[in-house]
C-alpha atoms as a PDB file:
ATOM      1  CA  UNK A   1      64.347 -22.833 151.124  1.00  0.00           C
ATOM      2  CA  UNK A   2      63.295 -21.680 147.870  1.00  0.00           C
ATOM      3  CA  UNK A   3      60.108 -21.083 146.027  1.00  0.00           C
ATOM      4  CA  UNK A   4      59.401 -20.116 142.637  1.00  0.00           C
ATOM      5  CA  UNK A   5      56.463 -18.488 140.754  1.00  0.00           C
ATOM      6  CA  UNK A   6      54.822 -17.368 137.791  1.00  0.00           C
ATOM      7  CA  UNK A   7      54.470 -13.392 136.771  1.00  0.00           C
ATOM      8  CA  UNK A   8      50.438 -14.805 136.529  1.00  0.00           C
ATOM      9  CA  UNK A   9      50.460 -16.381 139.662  1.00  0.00           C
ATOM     10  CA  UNK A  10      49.428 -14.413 142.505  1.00  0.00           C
ATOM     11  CA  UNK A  11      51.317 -14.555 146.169  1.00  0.00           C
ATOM     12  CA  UNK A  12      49.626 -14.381 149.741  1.00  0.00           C
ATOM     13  CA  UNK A  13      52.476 -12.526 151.985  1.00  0.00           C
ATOM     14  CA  UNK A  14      51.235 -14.116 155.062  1.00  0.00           C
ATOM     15  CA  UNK A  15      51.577 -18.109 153.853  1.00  0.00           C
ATOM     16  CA  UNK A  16      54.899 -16.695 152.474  1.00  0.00           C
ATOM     17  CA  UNK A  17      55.671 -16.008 156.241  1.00  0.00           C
ATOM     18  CA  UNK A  18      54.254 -18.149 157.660  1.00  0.00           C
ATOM     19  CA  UNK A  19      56.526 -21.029 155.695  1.00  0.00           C
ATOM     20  CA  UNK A  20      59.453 -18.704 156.447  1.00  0.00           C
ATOM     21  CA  UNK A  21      58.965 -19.014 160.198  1.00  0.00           C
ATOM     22  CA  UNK A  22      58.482 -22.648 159.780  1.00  0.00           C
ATOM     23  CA  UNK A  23      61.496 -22.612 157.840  1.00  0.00           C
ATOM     24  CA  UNK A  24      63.697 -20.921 160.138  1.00  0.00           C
ATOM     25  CA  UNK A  25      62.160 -22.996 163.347  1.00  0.00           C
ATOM     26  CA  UNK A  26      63.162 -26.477 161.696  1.00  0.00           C
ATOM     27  CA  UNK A  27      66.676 -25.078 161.001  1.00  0.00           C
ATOM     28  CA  UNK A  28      66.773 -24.255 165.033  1.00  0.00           C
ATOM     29  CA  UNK A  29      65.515 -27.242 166.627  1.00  0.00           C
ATOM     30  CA  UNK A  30      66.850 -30.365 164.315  1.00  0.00           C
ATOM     31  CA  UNK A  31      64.296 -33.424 165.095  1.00  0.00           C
ATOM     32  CA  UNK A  32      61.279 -31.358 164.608  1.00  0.00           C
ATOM     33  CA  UNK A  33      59.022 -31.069 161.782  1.00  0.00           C
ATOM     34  CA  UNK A  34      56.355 -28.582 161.059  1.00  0.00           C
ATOM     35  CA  UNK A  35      53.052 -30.081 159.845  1.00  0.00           C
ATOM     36  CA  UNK A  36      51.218 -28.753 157.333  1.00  0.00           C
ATOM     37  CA  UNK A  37      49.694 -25.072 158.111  1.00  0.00           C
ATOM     38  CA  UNK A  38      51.835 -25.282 161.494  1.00  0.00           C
ATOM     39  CA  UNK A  39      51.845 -21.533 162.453  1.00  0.00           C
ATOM     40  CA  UNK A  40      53.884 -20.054 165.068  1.00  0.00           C
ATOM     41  CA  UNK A  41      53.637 -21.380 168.176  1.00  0.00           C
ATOM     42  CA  UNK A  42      51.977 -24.560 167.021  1.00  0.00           C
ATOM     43  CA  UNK A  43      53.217 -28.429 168.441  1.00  0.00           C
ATOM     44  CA  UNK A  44      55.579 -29.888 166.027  1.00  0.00           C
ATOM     45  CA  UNK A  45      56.190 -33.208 165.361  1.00  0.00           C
ATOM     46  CA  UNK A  46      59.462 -35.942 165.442  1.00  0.00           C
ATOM     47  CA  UNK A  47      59.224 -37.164 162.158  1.00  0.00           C
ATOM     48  CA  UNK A  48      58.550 -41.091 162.507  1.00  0.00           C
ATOM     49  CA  UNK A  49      57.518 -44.261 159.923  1.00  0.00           C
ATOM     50  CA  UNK A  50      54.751 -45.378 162.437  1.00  0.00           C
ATOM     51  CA  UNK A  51      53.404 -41.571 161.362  1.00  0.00           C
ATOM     52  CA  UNK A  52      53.186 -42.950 157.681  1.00  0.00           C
ATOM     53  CA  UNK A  53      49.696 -42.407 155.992  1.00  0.00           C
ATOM     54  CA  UNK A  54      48.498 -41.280 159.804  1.00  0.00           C
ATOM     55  CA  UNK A  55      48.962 -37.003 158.999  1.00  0.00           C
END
């Protein structure tokens, strides 16, 4: 995963984290997804077409 930004832009170290964790859960458990602002310890989802325009 990679994410780029602007010198003007500033960064919040905890989303940075937090989308590192949810990074590095997908990678070890294939199947799951992380919704978005999942945080640690958070249900995940199986990704699915019925879920379409539901999340």
């Amino acid at each position: 995963t990679a994410e780029v930004h602007s010198n003007e832009i500033a960064r919040d170290v905890k989303e940075t984290l937090r989308k590192l964790k949810a990074a590095q859960y997908t990678a070890a458990h294939p199947g799951e997804v992380c919704p978005a602002k999942w945080n640690e310890g958070a249900k995940t989802i199986a990704p699915s077409l019925d879920l379409v325009g539901k999340i």
